[in-house]
C-alpha atoms as a PDB file:
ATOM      1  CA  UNK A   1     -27.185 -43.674  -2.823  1.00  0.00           C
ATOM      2  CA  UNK A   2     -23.691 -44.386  -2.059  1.00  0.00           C
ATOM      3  CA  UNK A   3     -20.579 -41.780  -2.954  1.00  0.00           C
ATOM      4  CA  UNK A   4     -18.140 -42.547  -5.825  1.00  0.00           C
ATOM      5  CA  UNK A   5     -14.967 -40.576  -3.995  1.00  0.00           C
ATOM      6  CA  UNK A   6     -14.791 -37.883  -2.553  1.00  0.00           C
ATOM      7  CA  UNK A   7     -17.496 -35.078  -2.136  1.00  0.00           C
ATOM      8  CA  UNK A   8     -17.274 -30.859  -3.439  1.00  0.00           C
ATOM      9  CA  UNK A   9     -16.600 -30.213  -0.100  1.00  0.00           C
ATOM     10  CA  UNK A  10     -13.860 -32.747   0.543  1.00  0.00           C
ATOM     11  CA  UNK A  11     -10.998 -30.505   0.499  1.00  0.00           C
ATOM     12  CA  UNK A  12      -7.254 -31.507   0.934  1.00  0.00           C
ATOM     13  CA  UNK A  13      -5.398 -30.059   3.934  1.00  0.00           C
ATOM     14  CA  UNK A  14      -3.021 -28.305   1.165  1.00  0.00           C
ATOM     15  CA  UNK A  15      -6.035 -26.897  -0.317  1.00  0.00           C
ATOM     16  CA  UNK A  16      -6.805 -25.730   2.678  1.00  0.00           C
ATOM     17  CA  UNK A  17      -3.840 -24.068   3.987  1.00  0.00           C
ATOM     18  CA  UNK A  18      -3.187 -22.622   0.332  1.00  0.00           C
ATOM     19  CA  UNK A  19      -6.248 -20.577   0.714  1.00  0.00           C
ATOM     20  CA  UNK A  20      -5.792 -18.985   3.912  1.00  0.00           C
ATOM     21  CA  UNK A  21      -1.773 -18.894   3.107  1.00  0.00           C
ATOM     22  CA  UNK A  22      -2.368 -16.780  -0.057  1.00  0.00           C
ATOM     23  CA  UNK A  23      -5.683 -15.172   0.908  1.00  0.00           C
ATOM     24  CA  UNK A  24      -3.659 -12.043   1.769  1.00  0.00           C
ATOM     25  CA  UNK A  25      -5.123 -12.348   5.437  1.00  0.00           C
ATOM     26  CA  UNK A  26      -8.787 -11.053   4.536  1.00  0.00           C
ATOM     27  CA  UNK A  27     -12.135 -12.349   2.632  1.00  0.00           C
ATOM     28  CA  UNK A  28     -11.585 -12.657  -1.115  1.00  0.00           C
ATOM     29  CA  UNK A  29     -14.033  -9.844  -1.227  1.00  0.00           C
ATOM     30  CA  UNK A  30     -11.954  -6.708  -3.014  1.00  0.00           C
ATOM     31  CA  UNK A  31     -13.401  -4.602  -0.349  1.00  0.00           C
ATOM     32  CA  UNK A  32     -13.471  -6.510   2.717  1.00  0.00           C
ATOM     33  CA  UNK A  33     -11.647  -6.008   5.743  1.00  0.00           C
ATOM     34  CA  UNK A  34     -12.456  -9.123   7.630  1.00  0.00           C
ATOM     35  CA  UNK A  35      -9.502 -11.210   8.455  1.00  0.00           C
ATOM     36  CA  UNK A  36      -9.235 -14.968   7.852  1.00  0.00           C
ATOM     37  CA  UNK A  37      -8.764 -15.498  11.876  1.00  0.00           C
ATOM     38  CA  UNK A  38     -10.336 -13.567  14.625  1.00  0.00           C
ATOM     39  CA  UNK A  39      -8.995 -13.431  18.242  1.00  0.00           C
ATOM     40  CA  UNK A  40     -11.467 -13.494  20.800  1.00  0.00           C
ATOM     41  CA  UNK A  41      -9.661 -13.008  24.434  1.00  0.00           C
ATOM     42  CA  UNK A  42      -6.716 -13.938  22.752  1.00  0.00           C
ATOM     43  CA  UNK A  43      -8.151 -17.075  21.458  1.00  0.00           C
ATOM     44  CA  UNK A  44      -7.655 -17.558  17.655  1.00  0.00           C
ATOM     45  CA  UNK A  45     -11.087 -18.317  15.948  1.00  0.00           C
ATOM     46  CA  UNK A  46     -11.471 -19.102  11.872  1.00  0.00           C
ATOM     47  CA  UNK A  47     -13.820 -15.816  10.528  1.00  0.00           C
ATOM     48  CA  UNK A  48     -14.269 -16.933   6.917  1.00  0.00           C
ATOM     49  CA  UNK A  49     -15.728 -19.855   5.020  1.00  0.00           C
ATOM     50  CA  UNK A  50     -14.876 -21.993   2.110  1.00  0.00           C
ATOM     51  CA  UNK A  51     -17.125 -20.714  -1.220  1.00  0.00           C
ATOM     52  CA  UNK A  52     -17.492 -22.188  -4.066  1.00  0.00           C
ATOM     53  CA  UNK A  53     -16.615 -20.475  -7.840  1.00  0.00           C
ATOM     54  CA  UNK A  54     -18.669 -22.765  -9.627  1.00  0.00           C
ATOM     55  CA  UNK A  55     -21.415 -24.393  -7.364  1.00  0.00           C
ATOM     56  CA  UNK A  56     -20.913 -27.647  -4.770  1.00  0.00           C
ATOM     57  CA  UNK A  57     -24.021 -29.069  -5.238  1.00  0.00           C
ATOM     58  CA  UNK A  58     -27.019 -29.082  -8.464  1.00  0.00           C
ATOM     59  CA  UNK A  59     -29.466 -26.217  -7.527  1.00  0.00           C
ATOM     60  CA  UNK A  60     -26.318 -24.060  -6.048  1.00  0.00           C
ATOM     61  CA  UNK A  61     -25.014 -20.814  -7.525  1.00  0.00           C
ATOM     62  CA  UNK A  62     -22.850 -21.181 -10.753  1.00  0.00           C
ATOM     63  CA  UNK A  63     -23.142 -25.014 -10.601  1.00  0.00           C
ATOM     64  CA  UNK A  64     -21.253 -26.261 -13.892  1.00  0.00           C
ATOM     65  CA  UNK A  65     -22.943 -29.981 -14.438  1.00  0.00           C
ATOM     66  CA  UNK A  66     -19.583 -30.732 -16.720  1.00  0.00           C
ATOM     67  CA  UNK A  67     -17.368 -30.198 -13.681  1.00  0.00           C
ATOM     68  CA  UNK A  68     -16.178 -33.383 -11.663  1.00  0.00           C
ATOM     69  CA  UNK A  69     -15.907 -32.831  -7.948  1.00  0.00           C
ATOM     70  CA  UNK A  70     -12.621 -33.432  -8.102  1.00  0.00           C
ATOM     71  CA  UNK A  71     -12.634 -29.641 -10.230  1.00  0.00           C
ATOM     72  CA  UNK A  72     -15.375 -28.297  -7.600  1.00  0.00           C
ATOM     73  CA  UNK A  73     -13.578 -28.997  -4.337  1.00  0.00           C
ATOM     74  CA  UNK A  74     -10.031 -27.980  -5.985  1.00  0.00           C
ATOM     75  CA  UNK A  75      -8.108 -25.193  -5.369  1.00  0.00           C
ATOM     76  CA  UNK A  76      -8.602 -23.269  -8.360  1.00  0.00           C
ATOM     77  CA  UNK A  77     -12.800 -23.228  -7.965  1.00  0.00           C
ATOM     78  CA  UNK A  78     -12.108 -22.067  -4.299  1.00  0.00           C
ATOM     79  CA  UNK A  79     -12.210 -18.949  -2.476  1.00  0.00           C
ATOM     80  CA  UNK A  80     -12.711 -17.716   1.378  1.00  0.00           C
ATOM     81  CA  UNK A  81     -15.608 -15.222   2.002  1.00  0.00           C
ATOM     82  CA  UNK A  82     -16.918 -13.811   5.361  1.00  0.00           C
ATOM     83  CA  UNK A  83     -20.027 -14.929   6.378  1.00  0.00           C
ATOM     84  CA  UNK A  84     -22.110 -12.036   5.056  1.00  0.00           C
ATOM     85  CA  UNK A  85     -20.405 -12.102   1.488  1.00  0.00           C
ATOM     86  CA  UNK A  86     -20.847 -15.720   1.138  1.00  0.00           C
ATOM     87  CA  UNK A  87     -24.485 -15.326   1.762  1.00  0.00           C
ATOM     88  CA  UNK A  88     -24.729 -12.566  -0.578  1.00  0.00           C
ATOM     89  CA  UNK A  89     -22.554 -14.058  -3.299  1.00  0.00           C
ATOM     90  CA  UNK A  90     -24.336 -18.132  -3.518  1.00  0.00           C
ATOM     91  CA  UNK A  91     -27.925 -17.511  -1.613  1.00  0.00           C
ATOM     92  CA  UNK A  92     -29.093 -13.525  -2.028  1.00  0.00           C
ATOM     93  CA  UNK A  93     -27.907 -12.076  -5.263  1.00  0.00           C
ATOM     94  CA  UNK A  94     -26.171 -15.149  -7.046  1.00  0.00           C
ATOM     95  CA  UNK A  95     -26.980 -12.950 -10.478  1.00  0.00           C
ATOM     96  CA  UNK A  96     -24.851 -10.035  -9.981  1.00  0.00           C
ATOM     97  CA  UNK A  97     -21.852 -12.722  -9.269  1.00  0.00           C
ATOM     98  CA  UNK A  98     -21.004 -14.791 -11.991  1.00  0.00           C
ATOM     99  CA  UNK A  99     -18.426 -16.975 -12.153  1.00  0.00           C
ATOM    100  CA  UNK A 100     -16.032 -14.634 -14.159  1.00  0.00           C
ATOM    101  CA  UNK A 101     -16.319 -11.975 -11.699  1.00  0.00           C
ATOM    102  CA  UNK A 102     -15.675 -14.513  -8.796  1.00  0.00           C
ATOM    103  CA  UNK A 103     -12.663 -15.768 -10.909  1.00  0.00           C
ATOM    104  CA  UNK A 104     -11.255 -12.165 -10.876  1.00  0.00           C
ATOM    105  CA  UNK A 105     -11.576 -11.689  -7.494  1.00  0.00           C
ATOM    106  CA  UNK A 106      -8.914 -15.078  -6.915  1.00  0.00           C
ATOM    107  CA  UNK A 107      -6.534 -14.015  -9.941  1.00  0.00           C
ATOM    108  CA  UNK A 108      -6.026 -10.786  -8.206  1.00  0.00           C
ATOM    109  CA  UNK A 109      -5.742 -12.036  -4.553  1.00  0.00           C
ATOM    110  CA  UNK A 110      -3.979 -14.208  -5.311  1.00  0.00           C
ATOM    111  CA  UNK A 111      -1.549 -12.514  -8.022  1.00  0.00           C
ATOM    112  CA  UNK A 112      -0.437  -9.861  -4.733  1.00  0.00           C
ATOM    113  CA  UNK A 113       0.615 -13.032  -2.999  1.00  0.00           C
ATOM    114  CA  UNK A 114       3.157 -13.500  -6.097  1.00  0.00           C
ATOM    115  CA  UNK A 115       0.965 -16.587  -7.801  1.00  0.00           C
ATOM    116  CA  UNK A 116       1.111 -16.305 -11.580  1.00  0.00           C
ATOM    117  CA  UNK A 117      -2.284 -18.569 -12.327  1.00  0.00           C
ATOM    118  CA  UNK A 118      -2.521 -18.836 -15.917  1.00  0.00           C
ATOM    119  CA  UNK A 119      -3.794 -22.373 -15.300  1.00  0.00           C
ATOM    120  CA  UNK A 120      -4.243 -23.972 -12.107  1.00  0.00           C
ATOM    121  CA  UNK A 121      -6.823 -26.379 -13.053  1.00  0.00           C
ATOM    122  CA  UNK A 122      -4.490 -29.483 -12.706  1.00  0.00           C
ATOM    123  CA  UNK A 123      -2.845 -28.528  -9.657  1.00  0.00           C
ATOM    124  CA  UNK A 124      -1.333 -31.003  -7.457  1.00  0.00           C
ATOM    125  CA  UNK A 125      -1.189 -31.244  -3.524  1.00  0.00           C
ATOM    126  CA  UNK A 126       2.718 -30.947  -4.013  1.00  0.00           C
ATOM    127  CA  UNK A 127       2.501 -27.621  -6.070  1.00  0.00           C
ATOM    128  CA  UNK A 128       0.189 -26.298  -3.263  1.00  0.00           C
ATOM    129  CA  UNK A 129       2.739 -26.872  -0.495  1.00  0.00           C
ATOM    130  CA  UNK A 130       5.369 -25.417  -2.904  1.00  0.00           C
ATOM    131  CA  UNK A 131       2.779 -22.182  -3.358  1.00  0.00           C
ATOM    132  CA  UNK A 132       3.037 -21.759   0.349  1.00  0.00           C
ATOM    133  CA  UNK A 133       6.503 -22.279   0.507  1.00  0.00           C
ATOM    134  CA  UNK A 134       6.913 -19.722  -2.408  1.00  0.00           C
ATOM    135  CA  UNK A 135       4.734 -16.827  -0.053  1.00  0.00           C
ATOM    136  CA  UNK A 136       6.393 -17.546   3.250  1.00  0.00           C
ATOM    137  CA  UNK A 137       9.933 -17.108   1.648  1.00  0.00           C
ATOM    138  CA  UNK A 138       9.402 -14.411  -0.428  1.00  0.00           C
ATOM    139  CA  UNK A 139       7.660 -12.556   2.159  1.00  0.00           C
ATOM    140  CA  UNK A 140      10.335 -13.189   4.869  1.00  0.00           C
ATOM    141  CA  UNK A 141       9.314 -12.156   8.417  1.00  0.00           C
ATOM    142  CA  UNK A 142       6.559  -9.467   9.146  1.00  0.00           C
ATOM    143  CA  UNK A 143       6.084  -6.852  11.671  1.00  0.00           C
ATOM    144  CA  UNK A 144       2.145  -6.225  11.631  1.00  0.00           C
ATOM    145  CA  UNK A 145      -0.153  -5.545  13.995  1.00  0.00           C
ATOM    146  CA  UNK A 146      -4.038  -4.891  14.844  1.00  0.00           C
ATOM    147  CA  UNK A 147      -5.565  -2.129  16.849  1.00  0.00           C
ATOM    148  CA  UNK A 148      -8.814  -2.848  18.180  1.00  0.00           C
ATOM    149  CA  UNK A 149     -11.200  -0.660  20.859  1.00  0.00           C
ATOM    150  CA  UNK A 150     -14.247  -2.435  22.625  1.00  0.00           C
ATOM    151  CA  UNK A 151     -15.878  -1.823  26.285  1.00  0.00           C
ATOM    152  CA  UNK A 152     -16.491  -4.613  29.148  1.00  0.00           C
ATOM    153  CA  UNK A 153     -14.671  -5.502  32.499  1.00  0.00           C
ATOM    154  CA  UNK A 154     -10.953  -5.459  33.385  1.00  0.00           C
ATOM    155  CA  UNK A 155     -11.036  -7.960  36.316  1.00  0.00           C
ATOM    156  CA  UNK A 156      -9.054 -11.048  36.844  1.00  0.00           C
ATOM    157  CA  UNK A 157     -10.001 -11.799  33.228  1.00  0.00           C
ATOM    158  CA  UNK A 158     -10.585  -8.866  30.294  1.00  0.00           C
ATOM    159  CA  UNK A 159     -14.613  -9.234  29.679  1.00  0.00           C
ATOM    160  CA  UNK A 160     -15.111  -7.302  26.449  1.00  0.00           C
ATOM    161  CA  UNK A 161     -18.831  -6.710  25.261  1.00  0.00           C
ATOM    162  CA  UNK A 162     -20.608  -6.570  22.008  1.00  0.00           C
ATOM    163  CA  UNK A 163     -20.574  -2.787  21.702  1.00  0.00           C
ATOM    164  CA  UNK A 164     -24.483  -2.748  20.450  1.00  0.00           C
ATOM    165  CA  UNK A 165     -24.992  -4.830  23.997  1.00  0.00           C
ATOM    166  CA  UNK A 166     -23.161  -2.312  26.031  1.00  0.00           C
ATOM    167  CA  UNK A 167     -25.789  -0.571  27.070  1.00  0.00           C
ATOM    168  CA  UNK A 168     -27.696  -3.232  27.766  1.00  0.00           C
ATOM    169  CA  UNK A 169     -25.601  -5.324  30.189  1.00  0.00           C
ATOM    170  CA  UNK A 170     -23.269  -2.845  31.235  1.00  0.00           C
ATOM    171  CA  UNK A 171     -25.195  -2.355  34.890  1.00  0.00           C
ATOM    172  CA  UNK A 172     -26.542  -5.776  35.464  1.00  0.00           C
ATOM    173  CA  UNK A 173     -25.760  -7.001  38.897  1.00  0.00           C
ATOM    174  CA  UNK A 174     -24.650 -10.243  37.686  1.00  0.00           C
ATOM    175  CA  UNK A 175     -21.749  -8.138  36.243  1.00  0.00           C
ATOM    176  CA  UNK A 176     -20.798  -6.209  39.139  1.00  0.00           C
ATOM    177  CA  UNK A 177     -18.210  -7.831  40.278  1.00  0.00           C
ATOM    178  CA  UNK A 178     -16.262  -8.565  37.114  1.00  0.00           C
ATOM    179  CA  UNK A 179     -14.000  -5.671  37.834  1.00  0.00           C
ATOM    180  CA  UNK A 180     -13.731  -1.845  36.484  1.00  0.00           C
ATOM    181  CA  UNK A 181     -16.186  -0.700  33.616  1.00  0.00           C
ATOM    182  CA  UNK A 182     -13.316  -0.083  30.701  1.00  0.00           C
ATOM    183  CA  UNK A 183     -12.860   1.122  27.258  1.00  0.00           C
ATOM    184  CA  UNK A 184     -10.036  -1.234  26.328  1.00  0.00           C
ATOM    185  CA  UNK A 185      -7.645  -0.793  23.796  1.00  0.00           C
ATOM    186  CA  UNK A 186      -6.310  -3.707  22.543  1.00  0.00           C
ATOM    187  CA  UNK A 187      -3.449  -4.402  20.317  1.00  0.00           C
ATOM    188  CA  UNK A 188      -2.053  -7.501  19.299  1.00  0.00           C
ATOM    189  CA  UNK A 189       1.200  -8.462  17.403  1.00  0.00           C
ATOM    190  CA  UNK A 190      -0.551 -10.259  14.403  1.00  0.00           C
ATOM    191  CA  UNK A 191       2.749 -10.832  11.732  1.00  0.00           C
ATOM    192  CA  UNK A 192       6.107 -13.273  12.554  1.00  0.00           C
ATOM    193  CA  UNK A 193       7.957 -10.571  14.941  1.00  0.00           C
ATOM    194  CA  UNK A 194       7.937  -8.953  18.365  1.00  0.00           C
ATOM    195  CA  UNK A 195       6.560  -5.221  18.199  1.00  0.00           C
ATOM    196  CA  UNK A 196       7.146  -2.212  20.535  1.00  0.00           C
ATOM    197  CA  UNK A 197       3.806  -0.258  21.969  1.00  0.00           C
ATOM    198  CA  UNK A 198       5.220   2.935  22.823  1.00  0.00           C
ATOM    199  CA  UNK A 199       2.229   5.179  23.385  1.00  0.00           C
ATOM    200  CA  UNK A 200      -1.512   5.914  22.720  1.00  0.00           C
ATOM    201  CA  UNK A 201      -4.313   7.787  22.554  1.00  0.00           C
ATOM    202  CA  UNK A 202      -8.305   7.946  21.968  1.00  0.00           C
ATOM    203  CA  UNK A 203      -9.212  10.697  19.691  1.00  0.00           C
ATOM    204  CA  UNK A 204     -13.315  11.677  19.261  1.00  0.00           C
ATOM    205  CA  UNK A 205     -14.391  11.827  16.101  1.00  0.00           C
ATOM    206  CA  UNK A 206     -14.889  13.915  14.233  1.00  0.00           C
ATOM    207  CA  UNK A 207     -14.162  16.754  16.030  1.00  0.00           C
ATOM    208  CA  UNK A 208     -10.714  15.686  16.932  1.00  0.00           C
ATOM    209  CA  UNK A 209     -10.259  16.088  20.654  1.00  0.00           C
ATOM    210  CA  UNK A 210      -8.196  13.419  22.193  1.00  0.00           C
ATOM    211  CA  UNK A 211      -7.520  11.269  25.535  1.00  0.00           C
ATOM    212  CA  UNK A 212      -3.631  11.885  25.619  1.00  0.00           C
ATOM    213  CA  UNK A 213      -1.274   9.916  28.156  1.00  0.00           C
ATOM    214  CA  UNK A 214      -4.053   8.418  30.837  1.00  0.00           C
ATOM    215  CA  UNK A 215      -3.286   6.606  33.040  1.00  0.00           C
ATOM    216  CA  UNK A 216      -6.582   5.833  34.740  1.00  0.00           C
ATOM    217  CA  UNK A 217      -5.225   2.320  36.121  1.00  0.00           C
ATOM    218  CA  UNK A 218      -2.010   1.717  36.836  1.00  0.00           C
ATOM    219  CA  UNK A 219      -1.987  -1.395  38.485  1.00  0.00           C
ATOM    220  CA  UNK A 220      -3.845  -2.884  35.645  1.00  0.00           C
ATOM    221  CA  UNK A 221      -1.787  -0.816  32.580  1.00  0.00           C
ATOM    222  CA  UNK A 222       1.254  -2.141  31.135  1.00  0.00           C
ATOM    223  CA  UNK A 223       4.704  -0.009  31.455  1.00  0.00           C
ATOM    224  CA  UNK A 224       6.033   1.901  28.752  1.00  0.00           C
ATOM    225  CA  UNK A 225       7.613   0.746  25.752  1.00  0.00           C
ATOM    226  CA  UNK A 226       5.899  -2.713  25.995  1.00  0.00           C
ATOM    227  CA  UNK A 227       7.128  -5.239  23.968  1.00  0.00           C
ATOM    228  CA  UNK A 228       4.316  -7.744  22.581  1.00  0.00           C
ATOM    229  CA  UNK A 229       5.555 -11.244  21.148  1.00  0.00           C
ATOM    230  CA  UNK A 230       4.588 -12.333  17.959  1.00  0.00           C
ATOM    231  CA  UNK A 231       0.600 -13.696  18.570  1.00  0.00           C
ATOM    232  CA  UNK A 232       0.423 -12.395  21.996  1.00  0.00           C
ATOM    233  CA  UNK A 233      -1.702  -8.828  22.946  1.00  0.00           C
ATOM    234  CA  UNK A 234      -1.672  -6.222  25.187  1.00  0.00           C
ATOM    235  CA  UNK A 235      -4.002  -4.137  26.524  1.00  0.00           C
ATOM    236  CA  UNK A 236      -4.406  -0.328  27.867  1.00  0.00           C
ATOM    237  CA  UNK A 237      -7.750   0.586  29.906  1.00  0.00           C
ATOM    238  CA  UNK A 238      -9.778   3.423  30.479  1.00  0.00           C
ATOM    239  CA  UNK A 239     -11.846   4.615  32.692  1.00  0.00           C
ATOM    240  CA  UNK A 240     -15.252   4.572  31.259  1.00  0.00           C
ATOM    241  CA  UNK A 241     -17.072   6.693  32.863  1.00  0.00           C
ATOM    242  CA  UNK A 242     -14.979   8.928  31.977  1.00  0.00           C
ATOM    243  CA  UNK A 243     -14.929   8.556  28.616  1.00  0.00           C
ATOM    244  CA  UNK A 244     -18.874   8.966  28.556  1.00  0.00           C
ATOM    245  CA  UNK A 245     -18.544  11.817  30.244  1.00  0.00           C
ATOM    246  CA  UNK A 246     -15.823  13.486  28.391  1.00  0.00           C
ATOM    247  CA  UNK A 247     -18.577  12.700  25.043  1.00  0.00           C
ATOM    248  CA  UNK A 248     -21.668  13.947  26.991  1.00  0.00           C
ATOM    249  CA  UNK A 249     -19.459  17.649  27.735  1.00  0.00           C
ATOM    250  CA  UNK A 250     -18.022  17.870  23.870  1.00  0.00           C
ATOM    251  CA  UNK A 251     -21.766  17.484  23.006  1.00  0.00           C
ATOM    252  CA  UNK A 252     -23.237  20.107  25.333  1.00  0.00           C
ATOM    253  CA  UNK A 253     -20.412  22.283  24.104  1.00  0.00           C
ATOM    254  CA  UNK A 254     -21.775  22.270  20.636  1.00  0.00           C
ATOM    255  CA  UNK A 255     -18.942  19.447  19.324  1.00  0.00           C
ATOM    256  CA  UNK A 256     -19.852  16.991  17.088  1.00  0.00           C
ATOM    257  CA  UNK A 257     -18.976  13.239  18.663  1.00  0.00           C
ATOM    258  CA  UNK A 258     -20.380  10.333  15.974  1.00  0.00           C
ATOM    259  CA  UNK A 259     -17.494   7.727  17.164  1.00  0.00           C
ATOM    260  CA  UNK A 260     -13.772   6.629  18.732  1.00  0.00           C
ATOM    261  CA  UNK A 261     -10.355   5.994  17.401  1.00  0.00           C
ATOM    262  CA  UNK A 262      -7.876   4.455  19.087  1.00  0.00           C
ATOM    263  CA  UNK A 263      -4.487   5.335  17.904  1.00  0.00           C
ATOM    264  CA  UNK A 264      -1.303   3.916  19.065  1.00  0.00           C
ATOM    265  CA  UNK A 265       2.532   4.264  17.968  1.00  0.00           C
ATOM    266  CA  UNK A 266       4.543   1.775  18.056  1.00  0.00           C
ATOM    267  CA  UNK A 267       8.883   1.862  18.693  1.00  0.00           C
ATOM    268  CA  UNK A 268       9.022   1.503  14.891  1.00  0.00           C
ATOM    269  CA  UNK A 269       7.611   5.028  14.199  1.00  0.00           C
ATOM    270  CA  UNK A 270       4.376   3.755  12.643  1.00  0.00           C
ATOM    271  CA  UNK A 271       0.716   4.658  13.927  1.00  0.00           C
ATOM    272  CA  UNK A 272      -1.784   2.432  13.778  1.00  0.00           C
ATOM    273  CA  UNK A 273      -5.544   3.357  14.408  1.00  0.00           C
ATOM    274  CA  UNK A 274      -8.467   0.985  15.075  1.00  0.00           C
ATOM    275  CA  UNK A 275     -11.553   1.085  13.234  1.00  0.00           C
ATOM    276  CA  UNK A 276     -14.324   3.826  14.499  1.00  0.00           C
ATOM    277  CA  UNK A 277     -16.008   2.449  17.429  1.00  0.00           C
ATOM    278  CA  UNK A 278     -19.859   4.350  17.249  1.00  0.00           C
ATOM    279  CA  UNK A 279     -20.326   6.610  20.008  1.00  0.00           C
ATOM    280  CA  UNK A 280     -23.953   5.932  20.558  1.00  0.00           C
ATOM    281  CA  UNK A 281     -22.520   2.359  21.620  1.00  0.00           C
ATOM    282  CA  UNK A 282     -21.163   4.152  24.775  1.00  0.00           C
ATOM    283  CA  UNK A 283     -23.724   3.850  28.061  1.00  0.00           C
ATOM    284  CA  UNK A 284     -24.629   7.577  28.351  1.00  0.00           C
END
């Protein structure tokens, strides 16, 4: 069988870019964190797919058989959704997301980007652009940034683990000569300007004691107030056997340790934290 025109799943590159310029940064999801792009040793990597409102293809989740493809693949029957949300929204429990809820989900992303959508049905590639244009410039330049705390090497290159894995690799010889066992806290400038790290901290949760101006490796730990470009990171190390030891002596003391934070302040006067990172992760 041969194709009249283009496919569902033939997007434009304005539909594209619309969705990840006026996703908001994160899954459609209401209560998702996970951001649109994911850096991995300061690599940028996509972390969210293209889902449909009403179904691609006959057979899929909320497929309208009325619709044209043209309607399926445009703009207004799209959304991004992680991986897992995606799955649970078309393939595991398609019945407890109709189309209407899916639909409310986009008006309201897409309404705290500024986007009044009383009908974007007949959208045009042109009125996308001008969407994105519409964001950007109302939104003007943005300090932001990420906080993130994982465990691996600090050699000649950062090595950072998948925290369930720790454990498992974290004395194999073929790793021994990456470099220092770390906790590393990473944070990266992640809006259009420069930031200022001025300090940090790890704080054990939850019963609130804290790592407080460590220094464990100088010649690998950046001076103080360090100023991160726009896109770029920076990173602070612990020692981490250390920090597994400092757990193991809270616990014998009768303290309750169930995870990390990482907190840092930047020259701006905000604090930013990371998300928990489980203590039973750490190789004790």
């Amino acid at each position: 069988m041969t194709s009249n025109g283009p496919g569902p799943r033939d997007y434009s590159t304005g539909t594209v870019n619309a969705l990840f310029a006026l996703s908001g940064t994160s899954c459609y999801h209401p209560d998702c964190p996970v951001t649109v792009v994911k850096f991995l040793e300061d690599e940028a990597f996509t972390d969210v797919q293209i889902a449909h409102i009403y179904g691609a293809n006959k057979g899929a989740a909320r497929y309208d058989p009325a619709m044209t493809n043209d309607q399926r693949r445009a703009f207004s029957n799209l959304m991004l959704l992680c991986k897992p949300h995606h799955e649970l929204v078309d393939k595991r429990h398609p019945e407890r997301y109709p189309a209407e809820t899916l639909l409310k989900w986009k008006t309201q992303r897409e309404a705290a980007a500024g986007i009044d959508r009383k009908d974007l049905s007949g959208i045009t590639e042109d009125d996308l652009l001008a969407l994105i244009e519409q964001v950007v410039t109302a939104a003007g330049p943005r300090r932001e940034a990420v906080v993130e705390l994982g465990m691996g090497f600090a050699g000649s290159q950062l090595l950072i683990l998948p925290p369930e894995k720790v454990k498992e690799f974290i004395d194999l010889d073929n790793y021994k000569d990456l470099g220092p066992k770390v906790l590393a806290l990473s944070l990266r400038s992640s809006g259009s300007l420069p930031i200022y790290w001025a300090s940090e901290a790890i704080r054990f949760e939850p019963c609130g004691a804290a790592l407080l101006g460590r220094n464990d490796f100088p010649y690998l730990n950046p001076s103080m107030p360090r100023r991160i470009e726009a896109g770029d990171s920076a990173h602070w190390f612990y020692d981490l056997a250390l920090v597994t030891t400092m757990v193991t002596v809270l616990r014998k003391q009768g303290y309750q340790v169930d995870a990390l934070v990482a907190k840092v302040s930047l020259g701006s006067g905000e604090e930013l934290e990371s998300n928990p990172l489980p203590a039973d992760y750490l190789p004790i």
